[in-house]
Protein backbone atom coordinates (compact mmCIF):
# COMPACT_ATOMS: atom_id res chain seq x y z
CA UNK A 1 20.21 -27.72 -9.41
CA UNK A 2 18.53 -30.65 -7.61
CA UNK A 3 15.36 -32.55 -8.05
CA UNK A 4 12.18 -31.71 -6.01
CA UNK A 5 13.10 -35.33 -4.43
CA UNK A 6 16.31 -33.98 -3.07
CA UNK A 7 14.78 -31.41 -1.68
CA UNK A 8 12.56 -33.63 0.17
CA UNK A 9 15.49 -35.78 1.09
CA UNK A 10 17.71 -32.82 2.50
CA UNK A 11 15.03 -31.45 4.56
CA UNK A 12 14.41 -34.85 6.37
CA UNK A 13 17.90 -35.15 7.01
CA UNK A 14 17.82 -32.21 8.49
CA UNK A 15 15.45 -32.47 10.65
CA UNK A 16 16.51 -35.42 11.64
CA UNK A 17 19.79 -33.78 12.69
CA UNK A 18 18.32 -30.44 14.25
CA UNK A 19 15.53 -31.59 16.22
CA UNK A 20 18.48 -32.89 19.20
CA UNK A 21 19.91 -29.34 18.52
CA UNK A 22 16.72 -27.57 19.12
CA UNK A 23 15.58 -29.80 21.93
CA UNK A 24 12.52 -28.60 22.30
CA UNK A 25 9.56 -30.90 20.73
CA UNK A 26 7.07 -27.88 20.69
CA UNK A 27 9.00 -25.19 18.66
CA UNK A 28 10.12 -28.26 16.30
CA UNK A 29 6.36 -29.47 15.85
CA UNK A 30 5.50 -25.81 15.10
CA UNK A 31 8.13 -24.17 12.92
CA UNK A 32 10.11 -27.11 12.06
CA UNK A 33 7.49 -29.97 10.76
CA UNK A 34 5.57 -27.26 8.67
CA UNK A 35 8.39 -25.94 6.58
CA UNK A 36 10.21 -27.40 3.43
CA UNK A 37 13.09 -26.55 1.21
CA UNK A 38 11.75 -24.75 -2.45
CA UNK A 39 15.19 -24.39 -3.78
CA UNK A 40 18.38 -25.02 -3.44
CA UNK A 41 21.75 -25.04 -5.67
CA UNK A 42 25.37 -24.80 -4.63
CA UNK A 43 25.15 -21.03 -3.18
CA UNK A 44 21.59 -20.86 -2.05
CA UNK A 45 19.04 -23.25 0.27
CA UNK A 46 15.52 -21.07 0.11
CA UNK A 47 13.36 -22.28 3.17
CA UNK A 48 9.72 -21.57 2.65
CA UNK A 49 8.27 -20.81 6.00
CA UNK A 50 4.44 -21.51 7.33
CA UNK A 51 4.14 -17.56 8.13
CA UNK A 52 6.20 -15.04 9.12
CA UNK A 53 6.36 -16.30 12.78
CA UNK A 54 8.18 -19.04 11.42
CA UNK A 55 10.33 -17.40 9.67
CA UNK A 56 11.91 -15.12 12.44
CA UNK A 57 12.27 -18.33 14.02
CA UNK A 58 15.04 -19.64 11.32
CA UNK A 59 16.06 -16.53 11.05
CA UNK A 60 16.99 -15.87 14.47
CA UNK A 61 18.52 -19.26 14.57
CA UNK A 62 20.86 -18.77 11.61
CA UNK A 63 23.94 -20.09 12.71
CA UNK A 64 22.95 -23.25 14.13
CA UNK A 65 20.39 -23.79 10.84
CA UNK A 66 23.55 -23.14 8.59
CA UNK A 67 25.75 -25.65 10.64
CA UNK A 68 24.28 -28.31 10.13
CA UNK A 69 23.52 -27.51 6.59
CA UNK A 70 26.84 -27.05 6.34
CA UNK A 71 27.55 -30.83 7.40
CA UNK A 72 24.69 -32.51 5.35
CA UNK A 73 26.09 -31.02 2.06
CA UNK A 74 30.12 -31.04 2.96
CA UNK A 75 29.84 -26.72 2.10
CA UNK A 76 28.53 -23.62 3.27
CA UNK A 77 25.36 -21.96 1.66
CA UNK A 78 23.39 -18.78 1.98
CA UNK A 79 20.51 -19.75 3.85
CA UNK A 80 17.08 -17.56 2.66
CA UNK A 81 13.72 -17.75 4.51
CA UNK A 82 10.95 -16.83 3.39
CA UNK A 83 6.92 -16.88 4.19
CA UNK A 84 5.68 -15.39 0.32
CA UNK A 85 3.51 -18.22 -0.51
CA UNK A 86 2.95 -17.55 -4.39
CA UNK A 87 6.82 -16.92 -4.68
CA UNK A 88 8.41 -19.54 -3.05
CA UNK A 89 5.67 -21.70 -4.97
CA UNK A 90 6.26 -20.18 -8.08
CA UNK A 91 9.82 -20.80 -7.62
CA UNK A 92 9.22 -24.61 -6.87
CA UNK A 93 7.27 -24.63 -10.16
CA UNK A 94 9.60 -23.43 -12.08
CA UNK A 95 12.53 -25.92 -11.08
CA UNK A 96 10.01 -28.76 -10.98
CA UNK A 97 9.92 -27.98 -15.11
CA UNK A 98 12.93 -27.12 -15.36
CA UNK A 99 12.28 -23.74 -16.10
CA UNK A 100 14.41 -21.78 -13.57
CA UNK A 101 17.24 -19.84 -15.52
CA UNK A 102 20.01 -18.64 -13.99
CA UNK A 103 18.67 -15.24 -14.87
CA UNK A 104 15.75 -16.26 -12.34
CA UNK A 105 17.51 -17.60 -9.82
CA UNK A 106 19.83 -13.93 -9.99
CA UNK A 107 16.93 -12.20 -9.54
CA UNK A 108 15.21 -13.89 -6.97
CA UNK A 109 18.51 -13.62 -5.33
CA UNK A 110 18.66 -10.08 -5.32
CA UNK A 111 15.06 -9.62 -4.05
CA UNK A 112 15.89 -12.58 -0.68
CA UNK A 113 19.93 -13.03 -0.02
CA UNK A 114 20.31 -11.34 2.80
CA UNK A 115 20.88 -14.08 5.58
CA UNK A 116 19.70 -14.44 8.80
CA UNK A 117 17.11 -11.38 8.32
CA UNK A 118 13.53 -11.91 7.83
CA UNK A 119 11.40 -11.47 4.64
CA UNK A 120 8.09 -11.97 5.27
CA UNK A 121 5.08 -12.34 2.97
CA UNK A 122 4.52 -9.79 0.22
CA UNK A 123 3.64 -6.77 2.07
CA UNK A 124 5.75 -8.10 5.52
CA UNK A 125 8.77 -8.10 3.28
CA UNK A 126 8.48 -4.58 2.81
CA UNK A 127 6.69 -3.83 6.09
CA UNK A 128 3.64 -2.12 3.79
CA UNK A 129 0.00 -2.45 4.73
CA UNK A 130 -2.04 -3.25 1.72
CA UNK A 131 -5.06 -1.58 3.02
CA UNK A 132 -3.29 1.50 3.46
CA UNK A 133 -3.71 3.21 -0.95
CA UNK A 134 -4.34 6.59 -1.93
CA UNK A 135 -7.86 4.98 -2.81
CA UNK A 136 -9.07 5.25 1.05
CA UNK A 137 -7.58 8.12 2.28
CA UNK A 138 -9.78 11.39 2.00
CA UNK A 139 -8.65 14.14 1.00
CA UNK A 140 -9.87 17.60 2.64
CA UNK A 141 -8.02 21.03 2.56
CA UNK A 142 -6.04 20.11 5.87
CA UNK A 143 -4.09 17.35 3.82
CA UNK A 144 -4.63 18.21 -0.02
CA UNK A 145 -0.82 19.41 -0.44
CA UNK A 146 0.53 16.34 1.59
CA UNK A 147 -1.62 14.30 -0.68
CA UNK A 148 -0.62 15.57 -3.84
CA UNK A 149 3.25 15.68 -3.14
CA UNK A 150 2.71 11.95 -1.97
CA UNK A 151 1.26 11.09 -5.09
CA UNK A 152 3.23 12.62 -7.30
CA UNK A 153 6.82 10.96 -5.54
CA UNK A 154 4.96 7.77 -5.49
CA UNK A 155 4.71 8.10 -9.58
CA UNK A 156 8.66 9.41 -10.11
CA UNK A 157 10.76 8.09 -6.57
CA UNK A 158 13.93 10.03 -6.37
CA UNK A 159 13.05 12.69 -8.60
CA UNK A 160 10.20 15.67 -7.85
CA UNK A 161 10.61 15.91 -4.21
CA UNK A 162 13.89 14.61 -2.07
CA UNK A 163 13.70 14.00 1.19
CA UNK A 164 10.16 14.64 2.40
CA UNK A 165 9.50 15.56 5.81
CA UNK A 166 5.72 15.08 7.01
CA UNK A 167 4.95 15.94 10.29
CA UNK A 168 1.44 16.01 11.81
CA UNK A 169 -0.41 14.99 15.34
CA UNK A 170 -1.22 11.24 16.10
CA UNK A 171 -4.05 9.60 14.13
CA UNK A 172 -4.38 12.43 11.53
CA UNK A 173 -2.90 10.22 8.61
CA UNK A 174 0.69 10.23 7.62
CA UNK A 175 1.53 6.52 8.39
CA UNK A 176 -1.30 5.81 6.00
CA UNK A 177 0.04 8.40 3.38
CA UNK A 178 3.03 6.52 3.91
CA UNK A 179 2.24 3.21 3.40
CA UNK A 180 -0.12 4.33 0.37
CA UNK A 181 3.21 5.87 -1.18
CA UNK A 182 5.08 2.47 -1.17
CA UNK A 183 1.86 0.47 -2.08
CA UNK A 184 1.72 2.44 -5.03
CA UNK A 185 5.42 2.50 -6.12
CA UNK A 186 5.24 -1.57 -5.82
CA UNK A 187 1.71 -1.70 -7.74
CA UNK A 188 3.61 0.40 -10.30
CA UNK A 189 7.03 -1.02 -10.07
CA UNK A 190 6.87 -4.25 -8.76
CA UNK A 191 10.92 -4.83 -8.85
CA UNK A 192 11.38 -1.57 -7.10
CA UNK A 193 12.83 -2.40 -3.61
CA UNK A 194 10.75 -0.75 -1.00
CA UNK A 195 11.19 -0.29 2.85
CA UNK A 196 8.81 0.65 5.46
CA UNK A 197 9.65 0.90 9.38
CA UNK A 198 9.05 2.57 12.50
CA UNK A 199 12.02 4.89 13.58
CA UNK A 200 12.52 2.42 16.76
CA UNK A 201 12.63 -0.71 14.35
CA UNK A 202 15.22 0.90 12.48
CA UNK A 203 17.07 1.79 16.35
CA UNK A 204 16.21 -1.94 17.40
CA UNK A 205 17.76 -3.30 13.91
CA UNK A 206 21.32 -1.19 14.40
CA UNK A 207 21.47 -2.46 18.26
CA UNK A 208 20.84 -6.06 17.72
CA UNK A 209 23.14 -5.83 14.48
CA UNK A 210 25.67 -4.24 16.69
CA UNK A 211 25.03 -6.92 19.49
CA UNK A 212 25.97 -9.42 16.39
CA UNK A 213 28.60 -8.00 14.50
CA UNK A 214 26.13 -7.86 11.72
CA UNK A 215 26.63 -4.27 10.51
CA UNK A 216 27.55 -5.51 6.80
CA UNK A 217 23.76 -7.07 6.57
CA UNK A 218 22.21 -3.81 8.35
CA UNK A 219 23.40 -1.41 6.12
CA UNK A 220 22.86 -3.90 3.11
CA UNK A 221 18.74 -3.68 4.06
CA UNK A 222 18.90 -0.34 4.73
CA UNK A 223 21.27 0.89 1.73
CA UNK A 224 19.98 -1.52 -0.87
CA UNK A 225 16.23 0.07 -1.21
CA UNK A 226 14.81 2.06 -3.63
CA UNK A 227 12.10 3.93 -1.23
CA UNK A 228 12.67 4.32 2.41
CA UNK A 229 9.79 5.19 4.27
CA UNK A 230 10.96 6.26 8.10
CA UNK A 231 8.03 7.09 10.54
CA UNK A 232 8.23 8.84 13.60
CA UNK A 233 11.67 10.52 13.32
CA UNK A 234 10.90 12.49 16.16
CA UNK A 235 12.27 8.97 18.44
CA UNK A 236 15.81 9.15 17.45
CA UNK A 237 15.99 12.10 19.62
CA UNK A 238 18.85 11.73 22.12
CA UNK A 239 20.07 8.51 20.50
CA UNK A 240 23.83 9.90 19.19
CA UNK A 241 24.63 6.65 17.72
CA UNK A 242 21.50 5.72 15.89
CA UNK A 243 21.37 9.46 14.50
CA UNK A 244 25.13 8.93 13.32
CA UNK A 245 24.33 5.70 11.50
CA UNK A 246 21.11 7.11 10.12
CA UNK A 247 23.14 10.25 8.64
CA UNK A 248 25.05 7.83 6.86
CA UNK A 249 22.29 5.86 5.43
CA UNK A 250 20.34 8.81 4.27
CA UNK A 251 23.35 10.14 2.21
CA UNK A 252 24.22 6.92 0.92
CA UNK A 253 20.61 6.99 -0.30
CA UNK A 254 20.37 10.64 -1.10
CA UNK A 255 23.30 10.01 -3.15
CA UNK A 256 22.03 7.33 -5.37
CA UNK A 257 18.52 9.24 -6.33
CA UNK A 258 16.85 6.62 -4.01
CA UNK A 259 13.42 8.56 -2.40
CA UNK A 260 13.36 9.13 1.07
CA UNK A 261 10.34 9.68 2.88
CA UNK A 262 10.27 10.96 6.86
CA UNK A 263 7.53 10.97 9.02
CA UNK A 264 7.42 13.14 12.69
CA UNK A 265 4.71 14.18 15.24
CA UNK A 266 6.20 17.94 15.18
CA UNK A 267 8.08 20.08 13.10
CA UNK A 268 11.93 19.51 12.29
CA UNK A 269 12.61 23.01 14.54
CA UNK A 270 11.05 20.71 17.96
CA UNK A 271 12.33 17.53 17.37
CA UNK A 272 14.91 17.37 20.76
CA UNK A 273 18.52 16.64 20.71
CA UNK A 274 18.63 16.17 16.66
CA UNK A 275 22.11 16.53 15.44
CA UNK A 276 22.58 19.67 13.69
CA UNK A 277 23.27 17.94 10.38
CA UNK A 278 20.48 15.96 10.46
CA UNK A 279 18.17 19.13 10.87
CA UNK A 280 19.93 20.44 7.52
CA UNK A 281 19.54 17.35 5.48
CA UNK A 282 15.61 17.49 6.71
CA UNK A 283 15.17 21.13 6.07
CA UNK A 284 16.27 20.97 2.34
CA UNK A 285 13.93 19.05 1.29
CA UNK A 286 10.46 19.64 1.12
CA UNK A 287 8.19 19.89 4.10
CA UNK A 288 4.34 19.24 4.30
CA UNK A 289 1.66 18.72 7.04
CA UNK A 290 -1.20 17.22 7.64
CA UNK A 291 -3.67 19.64 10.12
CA UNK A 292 -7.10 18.40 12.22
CA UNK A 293 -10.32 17.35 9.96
CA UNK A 294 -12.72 20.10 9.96
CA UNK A 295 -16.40 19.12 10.17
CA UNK A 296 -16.28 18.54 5.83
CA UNK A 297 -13.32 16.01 6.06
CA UNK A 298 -14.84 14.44 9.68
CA UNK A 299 -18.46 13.86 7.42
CA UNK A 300 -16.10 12.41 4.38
CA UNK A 301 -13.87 10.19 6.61
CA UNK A 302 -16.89 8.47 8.27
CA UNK A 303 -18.83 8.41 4.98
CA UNK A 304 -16.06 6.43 3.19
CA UNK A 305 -14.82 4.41 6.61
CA UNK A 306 -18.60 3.33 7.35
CA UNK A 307 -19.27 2.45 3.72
CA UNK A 308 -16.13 0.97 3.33
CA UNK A 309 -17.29 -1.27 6.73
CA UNK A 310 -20.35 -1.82 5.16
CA UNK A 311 -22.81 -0.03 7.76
CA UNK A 312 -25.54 1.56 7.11
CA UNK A 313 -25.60 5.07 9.26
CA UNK A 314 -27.72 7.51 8.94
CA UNK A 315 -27.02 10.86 7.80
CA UNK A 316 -28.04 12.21 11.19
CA UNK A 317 -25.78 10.51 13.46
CA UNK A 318 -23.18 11.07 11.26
CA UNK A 319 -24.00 15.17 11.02
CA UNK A 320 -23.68 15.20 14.63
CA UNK A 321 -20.80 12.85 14.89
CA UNK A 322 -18.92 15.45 12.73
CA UNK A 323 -19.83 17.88 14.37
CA UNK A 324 -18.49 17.24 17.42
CA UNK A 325 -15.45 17.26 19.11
CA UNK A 326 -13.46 14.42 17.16
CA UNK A 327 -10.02 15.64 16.54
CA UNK A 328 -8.60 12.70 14.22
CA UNK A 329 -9.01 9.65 12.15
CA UNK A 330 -8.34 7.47 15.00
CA UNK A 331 -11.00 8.63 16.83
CA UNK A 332 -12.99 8.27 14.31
CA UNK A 333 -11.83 4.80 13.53
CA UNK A 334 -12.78 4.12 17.24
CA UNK A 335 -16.25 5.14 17.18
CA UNK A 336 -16.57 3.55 14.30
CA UNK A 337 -15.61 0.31 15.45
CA UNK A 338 -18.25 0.46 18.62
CA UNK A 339 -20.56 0.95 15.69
CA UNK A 340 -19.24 -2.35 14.30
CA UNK A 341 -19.50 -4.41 17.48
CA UNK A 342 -23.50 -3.20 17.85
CA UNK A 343 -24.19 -4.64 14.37
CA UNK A 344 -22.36 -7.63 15.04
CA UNK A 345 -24.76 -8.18 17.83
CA UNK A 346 -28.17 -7.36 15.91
CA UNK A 347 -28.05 -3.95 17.52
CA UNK A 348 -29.35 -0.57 15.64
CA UNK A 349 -27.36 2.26 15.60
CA UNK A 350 -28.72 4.93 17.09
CA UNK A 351 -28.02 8.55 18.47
CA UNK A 352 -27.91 7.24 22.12
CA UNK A 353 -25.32 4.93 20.75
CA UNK A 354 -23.42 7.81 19.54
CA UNK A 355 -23.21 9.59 22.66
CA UNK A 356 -22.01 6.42 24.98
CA UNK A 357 -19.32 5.88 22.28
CA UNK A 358 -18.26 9.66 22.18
CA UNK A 359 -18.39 9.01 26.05
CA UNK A 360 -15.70 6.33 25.84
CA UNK A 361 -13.44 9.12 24.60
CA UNK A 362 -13.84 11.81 27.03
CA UNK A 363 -15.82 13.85 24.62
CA UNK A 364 -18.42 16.18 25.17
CA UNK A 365 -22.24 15.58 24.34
CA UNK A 366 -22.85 15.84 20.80
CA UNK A 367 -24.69 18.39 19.06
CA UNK A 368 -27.47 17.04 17.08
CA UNK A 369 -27.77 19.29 13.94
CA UNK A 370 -30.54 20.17 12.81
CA UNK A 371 -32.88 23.32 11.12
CA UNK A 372 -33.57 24.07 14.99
CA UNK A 373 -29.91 24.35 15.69
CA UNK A 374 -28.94 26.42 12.31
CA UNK A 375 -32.02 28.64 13.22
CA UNK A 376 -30.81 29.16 16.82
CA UNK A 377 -27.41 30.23 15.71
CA UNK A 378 -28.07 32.11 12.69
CA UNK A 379 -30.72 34.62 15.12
CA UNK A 380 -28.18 35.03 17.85
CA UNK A 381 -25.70 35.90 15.34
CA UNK A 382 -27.55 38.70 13.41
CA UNK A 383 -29.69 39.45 17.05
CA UNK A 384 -33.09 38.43 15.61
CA UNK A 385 -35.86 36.36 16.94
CA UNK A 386 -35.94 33.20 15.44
CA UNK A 387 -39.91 33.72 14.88
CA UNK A 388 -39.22 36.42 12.56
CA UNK A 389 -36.36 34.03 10.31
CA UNK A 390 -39.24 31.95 9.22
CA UNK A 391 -41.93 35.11 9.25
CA UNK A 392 -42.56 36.50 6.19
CA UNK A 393 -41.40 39.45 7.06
CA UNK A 394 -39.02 40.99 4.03
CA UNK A 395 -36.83 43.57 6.27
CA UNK A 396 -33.49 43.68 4.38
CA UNK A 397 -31.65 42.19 7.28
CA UNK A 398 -34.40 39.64 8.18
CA UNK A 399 -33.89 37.89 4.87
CA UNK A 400 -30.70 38.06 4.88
CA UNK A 401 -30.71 35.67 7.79
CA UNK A 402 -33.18 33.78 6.82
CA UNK A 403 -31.49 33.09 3.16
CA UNK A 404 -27.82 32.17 4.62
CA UNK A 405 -29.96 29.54 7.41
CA UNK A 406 -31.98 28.23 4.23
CA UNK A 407 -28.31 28.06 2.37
CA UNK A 408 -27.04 26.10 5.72
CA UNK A 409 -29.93 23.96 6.16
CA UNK A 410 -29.28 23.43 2.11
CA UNK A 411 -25.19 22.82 2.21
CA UNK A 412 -24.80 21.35 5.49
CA UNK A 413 -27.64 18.80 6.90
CA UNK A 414 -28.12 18.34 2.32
CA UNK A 415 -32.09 19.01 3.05
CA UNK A 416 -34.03 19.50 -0.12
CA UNK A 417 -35.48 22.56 -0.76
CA UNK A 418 -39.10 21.40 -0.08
CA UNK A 419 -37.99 20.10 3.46
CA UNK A 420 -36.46 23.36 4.22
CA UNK A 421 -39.52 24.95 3.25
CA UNK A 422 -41.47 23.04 5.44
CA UNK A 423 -39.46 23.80 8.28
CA UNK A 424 -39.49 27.42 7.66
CA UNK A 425 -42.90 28.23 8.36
CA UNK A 426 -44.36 26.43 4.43
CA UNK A 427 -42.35 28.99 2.82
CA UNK A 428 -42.45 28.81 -1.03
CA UNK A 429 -40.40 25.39 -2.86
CA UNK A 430 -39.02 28.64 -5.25
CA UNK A 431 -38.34 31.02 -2.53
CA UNK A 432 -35.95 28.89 -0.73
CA UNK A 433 -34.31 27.67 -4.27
CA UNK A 434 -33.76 31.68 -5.13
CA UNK A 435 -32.57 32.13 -1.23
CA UNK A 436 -30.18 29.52 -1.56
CA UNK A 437 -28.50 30.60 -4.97
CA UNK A 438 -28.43 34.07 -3.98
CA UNK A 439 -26.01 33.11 -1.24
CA UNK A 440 -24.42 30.45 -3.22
CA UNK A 441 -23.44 33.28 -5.57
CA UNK A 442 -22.62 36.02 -2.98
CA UNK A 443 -20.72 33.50 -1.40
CA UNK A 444 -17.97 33.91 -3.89
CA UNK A 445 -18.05 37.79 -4.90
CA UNK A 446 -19.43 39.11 -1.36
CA UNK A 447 -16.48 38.99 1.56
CA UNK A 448 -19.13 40.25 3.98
CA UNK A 449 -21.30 37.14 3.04
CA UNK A 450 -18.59 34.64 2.79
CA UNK A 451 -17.46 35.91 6.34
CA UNK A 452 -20.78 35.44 7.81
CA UNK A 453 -21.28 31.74 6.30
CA UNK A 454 -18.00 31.34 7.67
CA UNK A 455 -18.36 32.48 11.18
CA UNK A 456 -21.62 30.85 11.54
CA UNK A 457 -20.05 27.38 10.30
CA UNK A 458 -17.88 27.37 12.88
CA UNK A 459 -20.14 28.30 15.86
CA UNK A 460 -22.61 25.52 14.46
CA UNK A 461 -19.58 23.08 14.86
C-alpha cells in the first residue's frame, strides 16, 4: 500500500505525462487538474473524480489513462473512477491511518472494479433518484395494489413476487415506484447491489460494448446486481439483438433469486415485435398497473406536491384544479411548477392563475366547485328546482336531494356543517349534521344511495 505522498507523487507524474496525450488544455484544466488518486496498491489505482462528468471522461478514456499508468509503475492495474465523495474520502482516511484491511479493500473492490465503466456518486452509481421513496408517492385506489406489491419486494428482493411487470400511461408513476423500490432496498440493505436504467441505456450499453469488444464488462454490470430495475420495456421492440441479450440476462438473474423489476407504457399482449419467449418470461410473473388519478388522488397529489414545495394554495384552487381535466402526475407537476415561478416573483396565486396554467396544457376551463355547482347538479339529477333543495319543504324525494348535496358540500369542498347551513337557505347546524350521517350511513348499506353519490361525483368532476 503506498503513502498519501505517493499518491500525490503518481498523480503529478501523470499528469505530467498525459496532458501531451490529451492535447487539449481545456478538458485537462477541467477534468484533469481537479482529480487525485485515493488509493492505490499493486492491482487497483481508485481515481476520485470532481463529479460524474468527470468521471465519464476517464472512463471513456480508459485505455490511454491505463497506458501510461502502465509506464509510470512498470505494471498494469485496474483503473476505478469514481465521483462518491464520502467514499472515496472515507477510503483515503482509512489508508492515511493505516486502517484499510485487506477485507476493506475486497469489498470496496467488489462494489467499483469494473474498468472503464462509470460509477457515479451514491445514487448515480445505481442510477436511483433519492427523491423518488415510498414516502412521496400517494397512494389512491388506481395504484394501491402496485404500491403494496412494490413495497413488499422492496422488503424481501427475489422472493414474494419474480419478475414484476408494471405497465401504465406516461406521468402516472411507475418510474417513481421504481426508483422508490431500489431507494428502499439500499436504505435497508446498503451492500445490496442495485441497478436502475432506461430500456434504451441498457440498448446503448450492449451497442457501444459491442462497438468495443467489451461484452465481458456488460454482462458483469448487468449480471452482477441484486435488483434490476428496467423501465420502459416497451423500446426493445424490434431490436432482435438487444431482446436476445436481454433474455439472457434476465435468466441469469432469474436464476440466482436476484429481483427483477419491468416497467412498460402498455400491457405485455401490445408491446410490438417482442420475442415470444420474452412475452412468457413476462407473463409468469406478476403483473400490476397503475390507472388515471381520480379527482381524490388529483386533491392528494397536489396537497402533498404543494406542501412538499412549500406553497401555500388554497383549498379552492386546488378543488377546482382536481376537478378538472388533469390526467396525470406530470401534469400536475407542471401546473404546479407555474405556481412555483409566480411565488418566486412575489406573485399570489390565484384562480385566474389557474386557468392560464391549465391553458398551457390544452385543457379546458376549470370548474370552480362550489355549493352552487353541487346544488346545480344534484337538481338536474333528481329533476328538482334548486329553490326547493334549500326550501324547507320535507317531500320524501326533496330531502333526499337536499341531504346527499349537504353530504357533498360536507365530503367534497370539507365545508363545516354551519357553512353548509348557511348556504342552504340558514337551515338548522343539527339538521345538516343528521342529513349528512344519514347518507354517510346509507352510503354503505343502501346500493341505490351509494349509486346516486356515485353518479353525481362523477358529473361534478
Amino acid at each position: 500500500m503506498t503513502s498519501l505522498d505517493g499518491y500525490t507523487s503518481l498523480w503529478n507524474n501523470f499528469k505530467n505525462e498525459y496532458r501531451p496525450v490529451l492535447g487539449s488544455s481545456i478538458f485537462f484544466s477541467t477534468y484533469i487538474e481537479p482529480s487525485s488518486i485515493v488509493y492505490f496498491d499493486d492491482e487497483t489505482i481508485v481515481i476520485g473524480c470532481e463529479n460524474s462528468l468527470a468521471e465519464k471522461f476517464f472512463s471513456k478514456r480508459y485505455d490511454s489513462v491505463n497506458s501510461v499508468f502502465t509506464q509510470l509503475i512498470g505494471h498494469e492495474c485496474t483503473l476505478v473512477f469514481s465521483s462518491d465523495k464520502e467514499e472515496t474520502e472515507n477510503l483515503q482516511l482509512l489508508s492515511k491511518k493505516g486502517e484499510l484491511s485487506p477485507e476493506d479493500v475486497a469489498e470496496y473492490k467488489v462494489t467499483f472494479d469494473n474498468p472503464g465503466v462509470s460509477y457515479s456518486a451514491g445514487s448515480d452509481r445505481t442510477n436511483l433518484i433519492s427523491k423518488y421513496t415510498f414516502d412521496n408517492f400517494v397512494v389512491g385506489d388506481n395504484c394501491r395494489q402496485a404500491y403494496s406489491v412494490a413495497t413488499q419486494i422492496a422488503a424481501n428482493p427475489g422472493v414474494l413476487y419474480n419478475p414484476v411487470f408494471l405497465y401504465a400511461s406516461s406521468g402516472l408513476g411507475k418510474t417513481h415506484l421504481l426508483h422508490a423500490i431500489g431507494n428502499e432496498v439500499k436504505k435497508n440493505n446498503p451492500k445490496m447491489r442495485v441497478l436502475y436504467v432506461p430500456t434504451e441505456t441498457f440498448t446503448t450499453d450492449y451497442i457501444s460494448s459491442i462497438q468495443n469488444n467489451r461484452m465481458d464488462e456488460f454482462r458483469l454490470k448487468y449480471r452482477s446486481v441484486d435488483v434490476l430495475l428496467i423501465d420502459d420495456i416497451q423500446f426493445i421492440a424490434n431490436k432482435s439483438g438487444t431482446q436476445e441479450e436481454f433474455f439472457n440476462t434476465f435468466n441469469e438473474l432469474y436464476a440466482h433469486d436476484k429481483q427483477i423489476v419491468i416497467s412498460s407504457d402498455c400491457r405485455i399482449s401490445e408491446i410490438n415485435a417482442l420475442a415470444e419467449r420474452l412475452k412468457t418470461r413476462f407473463e409468469n410473473g406478476f403483473q400490476t398497473s397503475i390507472a388515471a388519478p381520480d379527482y381524490e388522488v388529483r386533491y392528494a397529489i397536489m396537497l402533498k406536491k404543494s406542501d412538499d414545495m412549500d406553497m401555500d394554495i388554497s383549498r379552492e384552487i386546488i378543488d377546482s384544479l382536481a376537478q378538472s381535466e388533469l390526467t396525470n402526475v406530470r401534469e400536475i407537476e407542471g401546473i404546479l411548477n407555474q405556481f412555483k415561478l409566480l411565488v418566486s416573483h412575489g406573485e399570489e396565486i390565484t384562480m385566474e392563475a389557474a386557468r392560464k396554467a391549465l391553458s398551457h396544457l390544452n385543457i379546458s376551463e376549470i370548474k370552480e366547485l362550489n355549493t352552487d355547482l353541487i346544488l346545480d347538479v344534484v337538481s338536474r339529477y333528481f329533476d328538482v328546482k334548486v329553490e326547493d333543495i334549500i326550501s324547507k319543504n320535507r317531500s320524501r324525494e326533496l330531502v333526499k336531494a337536499r341531504h346527499i348535496a349537504m353530504y357533498l358540500c360536507r365530503t367534497t369542498l370539507g365545508y363545516s356543517y354551519q357553512k353548509i347551513a348557511d348556504d342552504f337557505g340558514g337551515l338548522n347546524h343539527s339538521s345538516v349534521l343528521d342529513g349528512c350521517k344519514n347518507v354517510q350511513t346509507r352510503y354503505h348499506t343502501d346500493e341505490d344511495v351509494k349509486a346516486y353519490v356515485d353518479e353525481i361525483k362523477k358529473l361534478i368532476s
